[in-house]
PDB file of N, CA and C in Angstrom:
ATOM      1  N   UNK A   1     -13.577  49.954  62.103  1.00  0.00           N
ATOM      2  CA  UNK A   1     -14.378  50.796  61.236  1.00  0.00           C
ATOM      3  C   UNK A   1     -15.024  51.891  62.090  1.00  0.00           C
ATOM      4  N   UNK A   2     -14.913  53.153  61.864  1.00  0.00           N
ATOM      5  CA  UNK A   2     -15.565  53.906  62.715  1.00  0.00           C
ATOM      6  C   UNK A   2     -16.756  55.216  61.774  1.00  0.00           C
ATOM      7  N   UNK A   3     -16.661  54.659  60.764  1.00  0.00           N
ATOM      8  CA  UNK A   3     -17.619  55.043  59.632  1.00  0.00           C
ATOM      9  C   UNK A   3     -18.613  53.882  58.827  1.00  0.00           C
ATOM     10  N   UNK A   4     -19.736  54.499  58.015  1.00  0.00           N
ATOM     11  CA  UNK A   4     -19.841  53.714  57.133  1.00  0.00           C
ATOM     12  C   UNK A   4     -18.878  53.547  56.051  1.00  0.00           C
ATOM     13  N   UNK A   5     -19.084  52.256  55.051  1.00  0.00           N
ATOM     14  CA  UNK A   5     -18.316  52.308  53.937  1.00  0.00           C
ATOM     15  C   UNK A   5     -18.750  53.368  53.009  1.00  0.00           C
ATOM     16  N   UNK A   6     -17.893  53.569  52.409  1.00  0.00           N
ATOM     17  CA  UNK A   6     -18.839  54.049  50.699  1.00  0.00           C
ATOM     18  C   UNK A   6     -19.795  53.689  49.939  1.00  0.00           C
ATOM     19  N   UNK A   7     -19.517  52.413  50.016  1.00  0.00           N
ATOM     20  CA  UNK A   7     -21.210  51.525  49.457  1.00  0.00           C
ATOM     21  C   UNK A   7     -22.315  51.625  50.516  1.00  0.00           C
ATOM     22  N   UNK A   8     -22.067  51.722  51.875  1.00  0.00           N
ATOM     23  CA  UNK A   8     -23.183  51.117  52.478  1.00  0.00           C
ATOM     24  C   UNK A   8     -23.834  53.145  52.865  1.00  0.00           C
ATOM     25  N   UNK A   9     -22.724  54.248  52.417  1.00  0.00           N
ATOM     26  CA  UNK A   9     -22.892  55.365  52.574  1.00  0.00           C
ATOM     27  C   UNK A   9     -23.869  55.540  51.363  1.00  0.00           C
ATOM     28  N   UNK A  10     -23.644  54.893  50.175  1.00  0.00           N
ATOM     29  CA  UNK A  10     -24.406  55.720  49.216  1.00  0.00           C
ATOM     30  C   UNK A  10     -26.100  54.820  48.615  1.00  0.00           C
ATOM     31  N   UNK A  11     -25.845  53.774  49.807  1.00  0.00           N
ATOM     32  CA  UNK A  11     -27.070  53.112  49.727  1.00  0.00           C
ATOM     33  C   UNK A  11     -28.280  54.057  50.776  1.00  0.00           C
ATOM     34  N   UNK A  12     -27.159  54.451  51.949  1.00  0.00           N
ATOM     35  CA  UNK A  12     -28.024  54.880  52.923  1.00  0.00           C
ATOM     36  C   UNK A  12     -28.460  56.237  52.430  1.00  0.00           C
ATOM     37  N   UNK A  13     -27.521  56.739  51.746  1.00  0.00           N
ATOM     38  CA  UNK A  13     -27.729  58.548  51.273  1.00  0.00           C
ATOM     39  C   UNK A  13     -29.446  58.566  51.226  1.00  0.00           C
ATOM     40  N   UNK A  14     -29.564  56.960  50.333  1.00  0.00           N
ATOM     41  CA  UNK A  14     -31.185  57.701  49.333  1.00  0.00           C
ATOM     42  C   UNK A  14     -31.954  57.505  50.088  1.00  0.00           C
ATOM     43  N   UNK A  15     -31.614  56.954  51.598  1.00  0.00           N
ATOM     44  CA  UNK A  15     -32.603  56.761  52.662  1.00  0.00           C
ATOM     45  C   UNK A  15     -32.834  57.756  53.416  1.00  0.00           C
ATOM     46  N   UNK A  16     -31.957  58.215  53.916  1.00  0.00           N
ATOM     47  CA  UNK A  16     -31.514  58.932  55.763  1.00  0.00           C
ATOM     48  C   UNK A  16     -31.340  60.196  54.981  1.00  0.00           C
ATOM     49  N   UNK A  17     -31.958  61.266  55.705  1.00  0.00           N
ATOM     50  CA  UNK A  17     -31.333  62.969  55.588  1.00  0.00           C
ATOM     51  C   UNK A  17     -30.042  62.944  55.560  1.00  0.00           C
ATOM     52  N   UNK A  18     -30.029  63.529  54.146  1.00  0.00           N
ATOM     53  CA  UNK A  18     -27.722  63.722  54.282  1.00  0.00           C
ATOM     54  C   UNK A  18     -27.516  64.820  55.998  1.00  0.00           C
ATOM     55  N   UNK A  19     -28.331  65.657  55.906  1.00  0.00           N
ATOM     56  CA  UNK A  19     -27.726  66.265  57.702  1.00  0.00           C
ATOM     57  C   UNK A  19     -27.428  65.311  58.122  1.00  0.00           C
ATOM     58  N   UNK A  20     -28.190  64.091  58.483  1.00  0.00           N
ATOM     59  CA  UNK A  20     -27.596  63.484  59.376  1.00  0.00           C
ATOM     60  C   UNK A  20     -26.348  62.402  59.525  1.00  0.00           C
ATOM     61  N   UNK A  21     -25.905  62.362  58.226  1.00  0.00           N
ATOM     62  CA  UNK A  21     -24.880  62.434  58.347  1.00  0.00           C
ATOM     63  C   UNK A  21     -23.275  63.117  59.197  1.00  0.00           C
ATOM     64  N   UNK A  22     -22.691  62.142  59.488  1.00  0.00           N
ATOM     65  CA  UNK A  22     -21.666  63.399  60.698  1.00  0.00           C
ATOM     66  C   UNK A  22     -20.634  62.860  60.274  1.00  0.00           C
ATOM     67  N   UNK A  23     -20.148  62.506  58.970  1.00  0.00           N
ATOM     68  CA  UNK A  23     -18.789  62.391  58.207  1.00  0.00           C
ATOM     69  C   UNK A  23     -19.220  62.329  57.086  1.00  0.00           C
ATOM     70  N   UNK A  24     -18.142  62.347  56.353  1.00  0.00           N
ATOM     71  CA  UNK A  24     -17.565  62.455  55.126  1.00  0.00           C
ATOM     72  C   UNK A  24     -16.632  61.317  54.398  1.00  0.00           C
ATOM     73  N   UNK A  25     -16.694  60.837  53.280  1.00  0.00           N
ATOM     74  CA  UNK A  25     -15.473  60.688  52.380  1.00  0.00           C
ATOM     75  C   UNK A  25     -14.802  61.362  51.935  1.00  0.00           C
ATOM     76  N   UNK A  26     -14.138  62.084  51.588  1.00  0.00           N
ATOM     77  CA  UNK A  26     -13.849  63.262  50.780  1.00  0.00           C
ATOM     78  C   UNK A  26     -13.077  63.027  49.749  1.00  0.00           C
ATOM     79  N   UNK A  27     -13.556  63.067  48.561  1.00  0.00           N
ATOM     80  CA  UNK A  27     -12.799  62.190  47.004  1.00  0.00           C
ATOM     81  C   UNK A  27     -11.549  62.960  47.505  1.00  0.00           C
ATOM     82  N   UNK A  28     -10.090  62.726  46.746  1.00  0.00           N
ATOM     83  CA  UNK A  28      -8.843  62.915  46.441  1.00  0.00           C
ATOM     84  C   UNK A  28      -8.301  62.697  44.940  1.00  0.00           C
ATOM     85  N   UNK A  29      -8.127  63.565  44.767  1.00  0.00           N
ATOM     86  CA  UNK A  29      -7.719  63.622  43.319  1.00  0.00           C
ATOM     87  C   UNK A  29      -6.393  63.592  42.823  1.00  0.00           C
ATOM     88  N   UNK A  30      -5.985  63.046  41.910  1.00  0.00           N
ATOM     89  CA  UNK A  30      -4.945  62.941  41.495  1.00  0.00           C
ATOM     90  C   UNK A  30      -4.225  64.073  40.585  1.00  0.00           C
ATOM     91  N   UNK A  31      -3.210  64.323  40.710  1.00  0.00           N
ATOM     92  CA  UNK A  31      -2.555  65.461  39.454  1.00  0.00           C
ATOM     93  C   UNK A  31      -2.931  65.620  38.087  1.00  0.00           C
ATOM     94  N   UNK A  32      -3.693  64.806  37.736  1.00  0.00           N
ATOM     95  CA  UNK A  32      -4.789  64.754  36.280  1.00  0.00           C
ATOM     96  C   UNK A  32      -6.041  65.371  36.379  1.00  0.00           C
ATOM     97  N   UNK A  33      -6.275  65.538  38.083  1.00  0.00           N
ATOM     98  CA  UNK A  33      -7.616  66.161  38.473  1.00  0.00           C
ATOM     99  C   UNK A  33      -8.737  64.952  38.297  1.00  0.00           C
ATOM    100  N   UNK A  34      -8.322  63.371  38.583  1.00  0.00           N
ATOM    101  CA  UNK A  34      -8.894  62.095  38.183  1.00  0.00           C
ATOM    102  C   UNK A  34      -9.149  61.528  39.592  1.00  0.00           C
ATOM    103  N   UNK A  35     -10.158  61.407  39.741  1.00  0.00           N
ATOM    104  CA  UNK A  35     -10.941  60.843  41.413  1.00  0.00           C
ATOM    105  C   UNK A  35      -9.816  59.525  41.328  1.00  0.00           C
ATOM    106  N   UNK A  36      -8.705  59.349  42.523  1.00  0.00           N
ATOM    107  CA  UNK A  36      -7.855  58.503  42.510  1.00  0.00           C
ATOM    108  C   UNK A  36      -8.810  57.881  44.136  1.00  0.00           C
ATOM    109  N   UNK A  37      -8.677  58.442  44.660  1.00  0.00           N
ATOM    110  CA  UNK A  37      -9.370  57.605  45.976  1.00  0.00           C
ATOM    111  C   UNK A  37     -10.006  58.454  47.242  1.00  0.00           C
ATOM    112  N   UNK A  38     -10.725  58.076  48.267  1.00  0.00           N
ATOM    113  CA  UNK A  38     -11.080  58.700  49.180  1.00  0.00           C
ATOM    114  C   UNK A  38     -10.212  58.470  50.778  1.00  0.00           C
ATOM    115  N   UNK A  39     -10.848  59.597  51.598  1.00  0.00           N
ATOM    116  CA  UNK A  39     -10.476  59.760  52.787  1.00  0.00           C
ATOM    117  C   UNK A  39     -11.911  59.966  53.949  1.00  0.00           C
ATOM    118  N   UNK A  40     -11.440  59.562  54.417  1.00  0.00           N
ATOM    119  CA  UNK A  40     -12.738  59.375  55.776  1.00  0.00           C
ATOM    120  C   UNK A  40     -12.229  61.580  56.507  1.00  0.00           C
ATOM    121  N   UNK A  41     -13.599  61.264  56.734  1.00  0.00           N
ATOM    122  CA  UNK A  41     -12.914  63.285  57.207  1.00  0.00           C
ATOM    123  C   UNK A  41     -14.054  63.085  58.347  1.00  0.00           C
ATOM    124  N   UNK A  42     -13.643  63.554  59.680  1.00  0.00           N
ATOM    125  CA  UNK A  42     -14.669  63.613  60.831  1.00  0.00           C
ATOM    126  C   UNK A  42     -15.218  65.064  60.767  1.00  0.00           C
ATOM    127  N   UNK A  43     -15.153  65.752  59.973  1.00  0.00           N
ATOM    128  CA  UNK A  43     -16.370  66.598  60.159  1.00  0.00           C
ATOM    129  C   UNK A  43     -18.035  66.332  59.183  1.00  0.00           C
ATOM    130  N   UNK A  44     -18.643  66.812  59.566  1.00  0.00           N
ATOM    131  CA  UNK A  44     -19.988  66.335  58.755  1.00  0.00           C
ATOM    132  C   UNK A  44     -20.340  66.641  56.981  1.00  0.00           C
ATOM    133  N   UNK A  45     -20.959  65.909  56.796  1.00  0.00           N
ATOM    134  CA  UNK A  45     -21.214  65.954  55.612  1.00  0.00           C
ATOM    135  C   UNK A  45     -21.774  67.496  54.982  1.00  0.00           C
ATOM    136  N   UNK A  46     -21.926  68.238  55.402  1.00  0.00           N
ATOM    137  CA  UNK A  46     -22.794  69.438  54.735  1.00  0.00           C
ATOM    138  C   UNK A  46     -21.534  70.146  54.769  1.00  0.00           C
ATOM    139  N   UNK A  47     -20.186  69.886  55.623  1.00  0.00           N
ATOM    140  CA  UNK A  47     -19.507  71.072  55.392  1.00  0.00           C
ATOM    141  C   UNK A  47     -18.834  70.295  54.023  1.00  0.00           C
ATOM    142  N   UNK A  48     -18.580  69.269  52.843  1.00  0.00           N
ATOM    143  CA  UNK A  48     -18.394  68.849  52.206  1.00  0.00           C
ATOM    144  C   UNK A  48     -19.561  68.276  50.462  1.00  0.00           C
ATOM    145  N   UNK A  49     -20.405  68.980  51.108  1.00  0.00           N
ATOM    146  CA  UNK A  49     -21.369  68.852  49.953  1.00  0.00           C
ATOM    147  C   UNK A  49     -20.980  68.974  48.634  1.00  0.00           C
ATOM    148  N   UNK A  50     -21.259  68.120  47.919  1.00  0.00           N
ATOM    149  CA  UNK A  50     -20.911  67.827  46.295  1.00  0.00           C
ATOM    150  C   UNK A  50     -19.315  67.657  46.684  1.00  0.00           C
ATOM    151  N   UNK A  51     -18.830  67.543  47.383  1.00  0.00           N
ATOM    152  CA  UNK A  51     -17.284  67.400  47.425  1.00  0.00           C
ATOM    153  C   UNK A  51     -16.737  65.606  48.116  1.00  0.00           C
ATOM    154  N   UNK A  52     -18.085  65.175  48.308  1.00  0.00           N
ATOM    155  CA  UNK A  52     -17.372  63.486  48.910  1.00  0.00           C
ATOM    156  C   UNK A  52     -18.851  62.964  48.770  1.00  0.00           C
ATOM    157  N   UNK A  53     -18.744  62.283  49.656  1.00  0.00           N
ATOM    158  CA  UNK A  53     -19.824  60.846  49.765  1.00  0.00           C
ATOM    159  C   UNK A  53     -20.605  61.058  51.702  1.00  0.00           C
ATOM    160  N   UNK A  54     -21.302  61.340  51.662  1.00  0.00           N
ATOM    161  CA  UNK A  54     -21.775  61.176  53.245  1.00  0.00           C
ATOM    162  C   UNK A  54     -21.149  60.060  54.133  1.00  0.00           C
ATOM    163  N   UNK A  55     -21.144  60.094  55.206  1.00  0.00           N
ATOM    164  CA  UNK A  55     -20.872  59.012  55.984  1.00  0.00           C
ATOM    165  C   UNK A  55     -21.226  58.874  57.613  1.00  0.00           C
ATOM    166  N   UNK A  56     -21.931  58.158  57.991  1.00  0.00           N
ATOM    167  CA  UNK A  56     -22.893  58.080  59.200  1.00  0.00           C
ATOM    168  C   UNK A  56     -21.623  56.862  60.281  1.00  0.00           C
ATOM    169  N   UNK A  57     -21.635  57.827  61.406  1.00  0.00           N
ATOM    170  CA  UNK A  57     -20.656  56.868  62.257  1.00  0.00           C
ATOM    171  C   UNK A  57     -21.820  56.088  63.368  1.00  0.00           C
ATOM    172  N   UNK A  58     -21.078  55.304  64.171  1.00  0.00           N
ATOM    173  CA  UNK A  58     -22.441  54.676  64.837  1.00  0.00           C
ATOM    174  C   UNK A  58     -23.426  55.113  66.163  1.00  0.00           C
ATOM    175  N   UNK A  59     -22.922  56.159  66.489  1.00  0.00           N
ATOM    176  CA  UNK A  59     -23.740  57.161  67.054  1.00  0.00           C
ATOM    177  C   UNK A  59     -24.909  57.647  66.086  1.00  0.00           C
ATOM    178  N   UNK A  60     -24.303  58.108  64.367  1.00  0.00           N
ATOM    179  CA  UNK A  60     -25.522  59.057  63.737  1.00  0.00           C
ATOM    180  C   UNK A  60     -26.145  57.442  63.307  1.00  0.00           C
ATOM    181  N   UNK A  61     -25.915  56.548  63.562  1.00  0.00           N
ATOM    182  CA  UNK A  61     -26.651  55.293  62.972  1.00  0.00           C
ATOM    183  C   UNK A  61     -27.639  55.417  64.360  1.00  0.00           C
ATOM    184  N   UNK A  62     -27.337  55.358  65.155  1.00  0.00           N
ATOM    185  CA  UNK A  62     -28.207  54.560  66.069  1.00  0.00           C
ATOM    186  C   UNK A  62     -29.943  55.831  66.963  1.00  0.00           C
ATOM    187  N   UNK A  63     -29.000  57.263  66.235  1.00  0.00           N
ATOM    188  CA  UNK A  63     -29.912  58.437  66.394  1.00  0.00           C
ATOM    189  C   UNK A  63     -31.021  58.176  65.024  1.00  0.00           C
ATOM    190  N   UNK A  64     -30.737  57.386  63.894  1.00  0.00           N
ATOM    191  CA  UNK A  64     -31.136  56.703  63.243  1.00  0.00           C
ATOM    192  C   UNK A  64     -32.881  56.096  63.206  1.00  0.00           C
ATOM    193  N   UNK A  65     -32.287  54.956  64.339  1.00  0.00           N
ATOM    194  CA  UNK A  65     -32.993  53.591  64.647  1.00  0.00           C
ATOM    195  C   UNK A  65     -34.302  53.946  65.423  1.00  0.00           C
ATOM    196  N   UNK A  66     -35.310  53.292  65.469  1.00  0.00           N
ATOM    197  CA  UNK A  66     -36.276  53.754  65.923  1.00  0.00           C
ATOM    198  C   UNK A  66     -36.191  53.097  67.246  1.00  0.00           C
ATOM    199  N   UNK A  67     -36.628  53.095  68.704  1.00  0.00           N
ATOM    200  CA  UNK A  67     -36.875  51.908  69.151  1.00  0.00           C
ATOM    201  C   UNK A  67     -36.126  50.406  69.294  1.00  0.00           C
ATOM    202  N   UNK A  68     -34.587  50.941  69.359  1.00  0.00           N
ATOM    203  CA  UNK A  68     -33.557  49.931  69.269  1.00  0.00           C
ATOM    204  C   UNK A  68     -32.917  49.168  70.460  1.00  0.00           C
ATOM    205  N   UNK A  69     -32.161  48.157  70.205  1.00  0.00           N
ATOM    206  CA  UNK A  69     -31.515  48.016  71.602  1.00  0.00           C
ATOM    207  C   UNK A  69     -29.783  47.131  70.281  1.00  0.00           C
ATOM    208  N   UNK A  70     -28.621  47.250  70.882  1.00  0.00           N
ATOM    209  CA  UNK A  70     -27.687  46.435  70.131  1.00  0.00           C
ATOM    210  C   UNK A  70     -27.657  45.263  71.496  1.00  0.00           C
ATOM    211  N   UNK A  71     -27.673  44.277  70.672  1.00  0.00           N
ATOM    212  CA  UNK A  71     -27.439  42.972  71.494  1.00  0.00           C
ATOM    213  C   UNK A  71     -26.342  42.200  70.884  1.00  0.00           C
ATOM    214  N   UNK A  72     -25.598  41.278  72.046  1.00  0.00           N
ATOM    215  CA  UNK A  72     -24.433  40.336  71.862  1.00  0.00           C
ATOM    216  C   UNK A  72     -24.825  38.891  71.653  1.00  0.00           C
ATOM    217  N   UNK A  73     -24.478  38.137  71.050  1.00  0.00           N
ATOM    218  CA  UNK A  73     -24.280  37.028  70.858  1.00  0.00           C
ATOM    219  C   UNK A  73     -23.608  36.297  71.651  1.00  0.00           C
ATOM    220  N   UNK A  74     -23.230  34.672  71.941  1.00  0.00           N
ATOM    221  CA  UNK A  74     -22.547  34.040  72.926  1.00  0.00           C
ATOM    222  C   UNK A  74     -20.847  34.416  71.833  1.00  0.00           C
ATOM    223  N   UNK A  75     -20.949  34.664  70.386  1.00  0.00           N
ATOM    224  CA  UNK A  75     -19.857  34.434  69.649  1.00  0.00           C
ATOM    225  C   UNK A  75     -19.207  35.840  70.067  1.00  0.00           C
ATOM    226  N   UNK A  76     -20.062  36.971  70.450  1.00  0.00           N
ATOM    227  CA  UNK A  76     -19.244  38.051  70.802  1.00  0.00           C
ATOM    228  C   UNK A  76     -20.186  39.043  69.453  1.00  0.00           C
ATOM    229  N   UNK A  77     -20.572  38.694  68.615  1.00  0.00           N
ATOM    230  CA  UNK A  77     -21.091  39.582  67.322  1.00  0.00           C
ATOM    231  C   UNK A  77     -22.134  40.300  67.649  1.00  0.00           C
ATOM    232  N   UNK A  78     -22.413  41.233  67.284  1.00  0.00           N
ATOM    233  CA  UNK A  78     -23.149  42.232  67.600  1.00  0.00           C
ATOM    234  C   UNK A  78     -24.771  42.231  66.282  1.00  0.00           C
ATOM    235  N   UNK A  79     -25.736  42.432  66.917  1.00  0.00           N
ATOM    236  CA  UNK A  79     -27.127  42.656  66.071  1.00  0.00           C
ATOM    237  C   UNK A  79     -27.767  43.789  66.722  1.00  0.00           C
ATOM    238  N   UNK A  80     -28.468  44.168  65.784  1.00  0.00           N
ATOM    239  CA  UNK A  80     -30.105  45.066  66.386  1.00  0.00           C
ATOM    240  C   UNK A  80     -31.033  44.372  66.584  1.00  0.00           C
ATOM    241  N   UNK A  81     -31.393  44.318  67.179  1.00  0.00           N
ATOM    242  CA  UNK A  81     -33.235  44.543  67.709  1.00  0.00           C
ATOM    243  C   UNK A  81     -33.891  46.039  67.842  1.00  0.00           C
ATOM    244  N   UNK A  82     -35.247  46.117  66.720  1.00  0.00           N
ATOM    245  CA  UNK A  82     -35.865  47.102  66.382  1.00  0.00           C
ATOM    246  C   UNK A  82     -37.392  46.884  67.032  1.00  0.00           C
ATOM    247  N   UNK A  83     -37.926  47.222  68.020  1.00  0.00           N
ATOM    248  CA  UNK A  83     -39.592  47.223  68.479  1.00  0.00           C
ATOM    249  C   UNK A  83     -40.176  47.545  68.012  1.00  0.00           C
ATOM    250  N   UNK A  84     -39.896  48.832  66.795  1.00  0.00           N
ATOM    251  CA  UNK A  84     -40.984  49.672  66.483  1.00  0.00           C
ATOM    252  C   UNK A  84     -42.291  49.446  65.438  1.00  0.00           C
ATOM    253  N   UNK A  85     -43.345  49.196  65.602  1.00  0.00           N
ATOM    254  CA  UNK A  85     -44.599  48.566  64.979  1.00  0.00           C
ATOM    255  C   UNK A  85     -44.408  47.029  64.554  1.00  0.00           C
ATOM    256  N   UNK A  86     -42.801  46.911  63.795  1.00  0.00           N
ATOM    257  CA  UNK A  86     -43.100  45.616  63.211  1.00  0.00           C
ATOM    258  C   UNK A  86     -41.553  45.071  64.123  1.00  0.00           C
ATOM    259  N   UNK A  87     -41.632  44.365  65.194  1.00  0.00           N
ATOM    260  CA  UNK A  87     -40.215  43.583  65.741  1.00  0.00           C
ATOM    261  C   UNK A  87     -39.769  43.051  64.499  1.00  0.00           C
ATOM    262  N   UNK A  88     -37.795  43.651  64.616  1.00  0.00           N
ATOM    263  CA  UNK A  88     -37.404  42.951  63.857  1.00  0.00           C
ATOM    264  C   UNK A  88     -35.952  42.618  64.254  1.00  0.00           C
ATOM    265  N   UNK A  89     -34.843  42.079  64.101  1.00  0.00           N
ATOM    266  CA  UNK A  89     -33.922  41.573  64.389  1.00  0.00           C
ATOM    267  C   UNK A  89     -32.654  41.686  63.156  1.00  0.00           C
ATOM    268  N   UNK A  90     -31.528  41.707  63.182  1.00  0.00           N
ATOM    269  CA  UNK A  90     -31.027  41.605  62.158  1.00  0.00           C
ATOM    270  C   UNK A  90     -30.026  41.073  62.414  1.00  0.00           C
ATOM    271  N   UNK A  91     -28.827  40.409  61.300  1.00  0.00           N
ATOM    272  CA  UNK A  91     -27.961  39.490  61.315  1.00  0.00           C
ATOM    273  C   UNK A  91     -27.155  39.943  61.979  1.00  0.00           C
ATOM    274  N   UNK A  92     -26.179  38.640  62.336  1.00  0.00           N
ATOM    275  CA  UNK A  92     -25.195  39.353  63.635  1.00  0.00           C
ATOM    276  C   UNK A  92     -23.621  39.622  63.250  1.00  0.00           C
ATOM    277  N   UNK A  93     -23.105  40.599  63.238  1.00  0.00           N
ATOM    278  CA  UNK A  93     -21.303  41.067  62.562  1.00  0.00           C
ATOM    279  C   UNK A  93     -21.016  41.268  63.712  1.00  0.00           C
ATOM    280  N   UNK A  94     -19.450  41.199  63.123  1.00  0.00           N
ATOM    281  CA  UNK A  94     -18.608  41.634  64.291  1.00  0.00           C
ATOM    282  C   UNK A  94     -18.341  43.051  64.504  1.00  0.00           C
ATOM    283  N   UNK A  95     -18.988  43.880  63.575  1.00  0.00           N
ATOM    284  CA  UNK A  95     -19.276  45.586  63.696  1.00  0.00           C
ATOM    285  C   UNK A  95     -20.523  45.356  63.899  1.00  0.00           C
ATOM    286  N   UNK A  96     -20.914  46.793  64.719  1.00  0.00           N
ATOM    287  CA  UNK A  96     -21.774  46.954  64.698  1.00  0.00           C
ATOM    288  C   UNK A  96     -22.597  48.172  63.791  1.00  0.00           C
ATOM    289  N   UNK A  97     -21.787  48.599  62.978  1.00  0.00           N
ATOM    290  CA  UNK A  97     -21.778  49.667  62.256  1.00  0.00           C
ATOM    291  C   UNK A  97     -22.571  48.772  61.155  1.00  0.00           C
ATOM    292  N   UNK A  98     -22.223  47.762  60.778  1.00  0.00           N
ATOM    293  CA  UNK A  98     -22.494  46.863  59.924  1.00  0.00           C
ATOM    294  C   UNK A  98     -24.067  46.051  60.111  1.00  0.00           C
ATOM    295  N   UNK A  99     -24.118  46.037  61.190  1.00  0.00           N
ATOM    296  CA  UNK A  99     -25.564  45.733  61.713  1.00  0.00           C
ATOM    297  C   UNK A  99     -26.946  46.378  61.666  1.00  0.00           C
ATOM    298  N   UNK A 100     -26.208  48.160  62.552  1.00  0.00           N
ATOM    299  CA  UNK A 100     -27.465  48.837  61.954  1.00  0.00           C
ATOM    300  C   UNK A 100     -27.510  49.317  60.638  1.00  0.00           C
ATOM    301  N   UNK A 101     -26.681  49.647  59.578  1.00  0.00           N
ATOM    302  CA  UNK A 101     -27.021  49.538  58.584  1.00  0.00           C
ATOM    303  C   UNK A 101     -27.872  48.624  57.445  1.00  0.00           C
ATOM    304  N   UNK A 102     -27.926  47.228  58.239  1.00  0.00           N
ATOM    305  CA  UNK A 102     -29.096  46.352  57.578  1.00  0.00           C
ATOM    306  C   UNK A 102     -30.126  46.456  57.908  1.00  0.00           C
ATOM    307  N   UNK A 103     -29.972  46.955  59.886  1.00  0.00           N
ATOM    308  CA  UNK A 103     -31.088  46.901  60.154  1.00  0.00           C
ATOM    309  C   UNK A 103     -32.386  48.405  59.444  1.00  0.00           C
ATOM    310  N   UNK A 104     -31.402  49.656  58.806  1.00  0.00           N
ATOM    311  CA  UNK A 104     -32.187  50.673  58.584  1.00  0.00           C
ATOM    312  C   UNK A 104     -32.149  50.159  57.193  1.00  0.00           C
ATOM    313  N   UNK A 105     -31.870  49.480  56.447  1.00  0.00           N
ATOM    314  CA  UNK A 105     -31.965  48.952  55.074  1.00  0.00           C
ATOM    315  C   UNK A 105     -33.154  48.011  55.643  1.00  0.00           C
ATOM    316  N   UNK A 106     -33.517  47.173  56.233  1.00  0.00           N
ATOM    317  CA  UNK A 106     -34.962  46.603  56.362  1.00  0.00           C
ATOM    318  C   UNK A 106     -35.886  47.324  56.854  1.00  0.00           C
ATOM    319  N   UNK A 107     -35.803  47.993  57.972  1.00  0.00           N
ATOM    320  CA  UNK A 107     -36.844  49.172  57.883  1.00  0.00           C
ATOM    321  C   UNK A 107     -37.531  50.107  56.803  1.00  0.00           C
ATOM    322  N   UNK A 108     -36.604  50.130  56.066  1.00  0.00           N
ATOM    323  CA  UNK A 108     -37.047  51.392  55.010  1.00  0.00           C
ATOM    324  C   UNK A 108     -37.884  50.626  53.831  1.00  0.00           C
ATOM    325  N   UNK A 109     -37.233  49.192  53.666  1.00  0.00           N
ATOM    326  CA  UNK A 109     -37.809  48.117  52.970  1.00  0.00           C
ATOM    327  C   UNK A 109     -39.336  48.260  52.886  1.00  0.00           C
ATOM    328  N   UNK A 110     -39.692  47.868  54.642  1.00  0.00           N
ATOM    329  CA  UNK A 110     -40.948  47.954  55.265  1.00  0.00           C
ATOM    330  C   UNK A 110     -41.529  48.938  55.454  1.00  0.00           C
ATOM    331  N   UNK A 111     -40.717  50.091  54.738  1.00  0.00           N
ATOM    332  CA  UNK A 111     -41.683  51.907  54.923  1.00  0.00           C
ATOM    333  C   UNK A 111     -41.908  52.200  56.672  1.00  0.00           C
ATOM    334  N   UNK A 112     -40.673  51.925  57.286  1.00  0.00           N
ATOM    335  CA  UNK A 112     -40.948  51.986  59.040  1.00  0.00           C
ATOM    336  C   UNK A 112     -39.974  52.874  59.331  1.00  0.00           C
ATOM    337  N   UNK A 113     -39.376  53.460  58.807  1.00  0.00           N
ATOM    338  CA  UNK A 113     -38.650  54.258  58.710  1.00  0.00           C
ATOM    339  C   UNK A 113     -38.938  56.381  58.764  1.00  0.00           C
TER     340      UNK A 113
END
């Protein structure tokens, strides 16, 4: 995975400045002109506005994070650890793309964001 998903893009949208976003989905349409499916596009989201879905890779995740560190597990899975006012920790995936996205979904929870 070298993006967010689409779901975890349009959860984060209502959080994070779309600038900071640094990809894209970019809908694809079908010959009916009928949203058939998307494409991951490495340029940033503003050059695609109203035309896809934002998408934060794990660099714009971690420019993100306040006060972070990514840590390993003995299993190999990857978590955050967040210092900032309130320590917090988050579950451990085998992305890490997947990690800080919970971890800025509990921050924002907690208005630490």
């Amino acid at each position: 995975m070298i993006a967010t998903t689409i779901e975890q893009s349009k959860k984060l949208a209502e959080i994070l400045p779309l600038e900071s976003a640094d990809m894209c989905w970019q809908k694809i349409y079908d010959e009916n002109h009928l949203l058939s499916d998307y494409k991951i596009e490495l340029l940033p989201f503003r050059l695609y506005s109203g035309l896809g879905v934002p998408a934060w890779s794990l660099a714009a995740l971690l420019a993100a994070l306040p006060d972070y560190s990514l840590q390993t597990n003995t299993d190999g899975n990857v978590f955050v650890v967040c210092e900032s006012k309130k320590p917090m920790m988050s579950d451990a995936y085998d992305n890490p793309i997947d990690a800080c996205v919970e971890m800025i979904l509990k921050l924002n929870e907690f208005n630490l964001l």
